[in-house]
Protein backbone atom coordinates (compact mmCIF):
# COMPACT_ATOMS: atom_id res chain seq x y z
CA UNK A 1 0.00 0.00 0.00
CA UNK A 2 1.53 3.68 -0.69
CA UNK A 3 3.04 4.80 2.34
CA UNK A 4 3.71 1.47 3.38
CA UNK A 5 7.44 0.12 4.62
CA UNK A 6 9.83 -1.78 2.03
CA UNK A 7 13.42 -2.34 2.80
CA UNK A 8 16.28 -2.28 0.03
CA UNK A 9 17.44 -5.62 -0.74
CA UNK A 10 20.37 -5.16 -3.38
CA UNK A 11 23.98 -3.87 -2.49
CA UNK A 12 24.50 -0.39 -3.60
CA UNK A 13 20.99 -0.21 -5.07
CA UNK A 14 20.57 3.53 -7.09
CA UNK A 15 18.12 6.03 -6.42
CA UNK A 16 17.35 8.26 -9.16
CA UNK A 17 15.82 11.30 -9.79
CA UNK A 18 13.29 9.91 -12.24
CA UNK A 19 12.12 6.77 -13.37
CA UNK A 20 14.92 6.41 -15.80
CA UNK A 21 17.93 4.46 -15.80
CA UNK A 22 19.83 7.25 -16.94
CA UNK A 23 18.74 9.89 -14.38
CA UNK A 24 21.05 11.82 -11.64
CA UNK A 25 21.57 9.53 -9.32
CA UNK A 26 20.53 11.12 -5.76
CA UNK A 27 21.65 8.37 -3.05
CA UNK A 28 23.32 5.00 -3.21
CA UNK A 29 21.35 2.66 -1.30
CA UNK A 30 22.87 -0.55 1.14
CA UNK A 31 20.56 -3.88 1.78
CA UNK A 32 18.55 -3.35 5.10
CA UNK A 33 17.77 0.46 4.42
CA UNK A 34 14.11 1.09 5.53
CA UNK A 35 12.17 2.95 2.69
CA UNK A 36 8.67 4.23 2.03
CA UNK A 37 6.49 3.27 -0.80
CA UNK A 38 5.32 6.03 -2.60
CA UNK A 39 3.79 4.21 -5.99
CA UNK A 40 4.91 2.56 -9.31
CA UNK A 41 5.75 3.91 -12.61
CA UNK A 42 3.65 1.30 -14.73
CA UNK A 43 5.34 2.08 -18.17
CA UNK A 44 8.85 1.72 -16.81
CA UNK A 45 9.13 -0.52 -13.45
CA UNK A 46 10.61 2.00 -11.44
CA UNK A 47 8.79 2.34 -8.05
CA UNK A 48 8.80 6.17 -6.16
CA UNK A 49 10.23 5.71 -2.54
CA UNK A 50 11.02 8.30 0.00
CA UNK A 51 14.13 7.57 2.24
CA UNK A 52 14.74 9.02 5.46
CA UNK A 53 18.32 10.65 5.79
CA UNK A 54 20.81 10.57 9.06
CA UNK A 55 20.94 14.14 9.60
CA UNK A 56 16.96 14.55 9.54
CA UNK A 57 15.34 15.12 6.71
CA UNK A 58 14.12 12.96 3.35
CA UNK A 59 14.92 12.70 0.03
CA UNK A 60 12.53 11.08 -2.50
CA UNK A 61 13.68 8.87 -5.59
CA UNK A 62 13.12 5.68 -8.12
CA UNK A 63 14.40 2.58 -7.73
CA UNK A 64 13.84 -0.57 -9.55
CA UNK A 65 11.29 -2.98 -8.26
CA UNK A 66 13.94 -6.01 -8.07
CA UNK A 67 15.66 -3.91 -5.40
CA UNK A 68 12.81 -3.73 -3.08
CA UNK A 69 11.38 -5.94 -0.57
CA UNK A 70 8.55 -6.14 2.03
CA UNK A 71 10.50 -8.68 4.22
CA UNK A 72 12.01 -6.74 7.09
CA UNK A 73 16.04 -7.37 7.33
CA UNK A 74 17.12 -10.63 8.72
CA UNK A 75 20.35 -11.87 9.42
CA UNK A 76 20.62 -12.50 5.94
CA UNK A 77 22.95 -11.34 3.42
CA UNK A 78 22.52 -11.07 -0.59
CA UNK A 79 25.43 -11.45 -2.34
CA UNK A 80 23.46 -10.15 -5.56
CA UNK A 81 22.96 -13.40 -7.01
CA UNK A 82 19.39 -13.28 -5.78
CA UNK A 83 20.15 -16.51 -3.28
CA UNK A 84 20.43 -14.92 0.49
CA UNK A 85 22.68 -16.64 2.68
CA UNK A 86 22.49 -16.72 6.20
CA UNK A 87 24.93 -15.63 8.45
CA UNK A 88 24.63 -18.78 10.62
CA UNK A 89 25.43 -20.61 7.15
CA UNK A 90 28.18 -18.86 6.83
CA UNK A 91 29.71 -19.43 10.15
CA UNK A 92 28.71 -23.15 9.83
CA UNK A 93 30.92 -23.56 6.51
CA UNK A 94 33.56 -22.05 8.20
CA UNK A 95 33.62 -18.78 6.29
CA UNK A 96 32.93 -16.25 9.08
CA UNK A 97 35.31 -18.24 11.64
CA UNK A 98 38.56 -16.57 13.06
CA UNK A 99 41.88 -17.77 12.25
């Protein structure tokens, strides 16, 4: 629903002015970062968000759909290969163990 809560799910996810790809791009956007819904562009699958900044304040944007999600953040981590991986598998593999 528009004004609803979304969270960024894509590493260094782009917001742009408008819903092009080739717009100024206003913020760079981390996995985990809470967002606002503000609509969808039907003709080009950009959806309008409105992000709240550290120092008070918002600034409003497009990002593509893909980079959206209404799953609040885990402890999961998306490598960008659309297959998030826990951290507890991670630790479990050995990956995320000291040496």
């Amino acid at each position: 629903a528009v004004g609803g809560t979304l969270w960024i799910r894509t590493k260094d996810t782009k917001l742009v002015s408008e819903a092009s790809a080739k717009s100024e791009v206003l913020r760079i956007l981390q996995p985990g970062d809470e967002v606002k819904w503000l609509g969808r562009d039907r003709s080009t699958g950009f959806h309008r968000i409105e992000v709240k900044l550290k120092g008070g304040g918002t600034c409003k944007g497009h990002v593509l759909q893909p980079n959206l999600t209404p799953t609040a953040p885990s402890s999961q981590i998306d490598y960008g290969d659309g297959k998030p991986t826990s951290t507890e598998s991670l630790a479990s593999d050995g990956a995320a163990t000291r040496t």
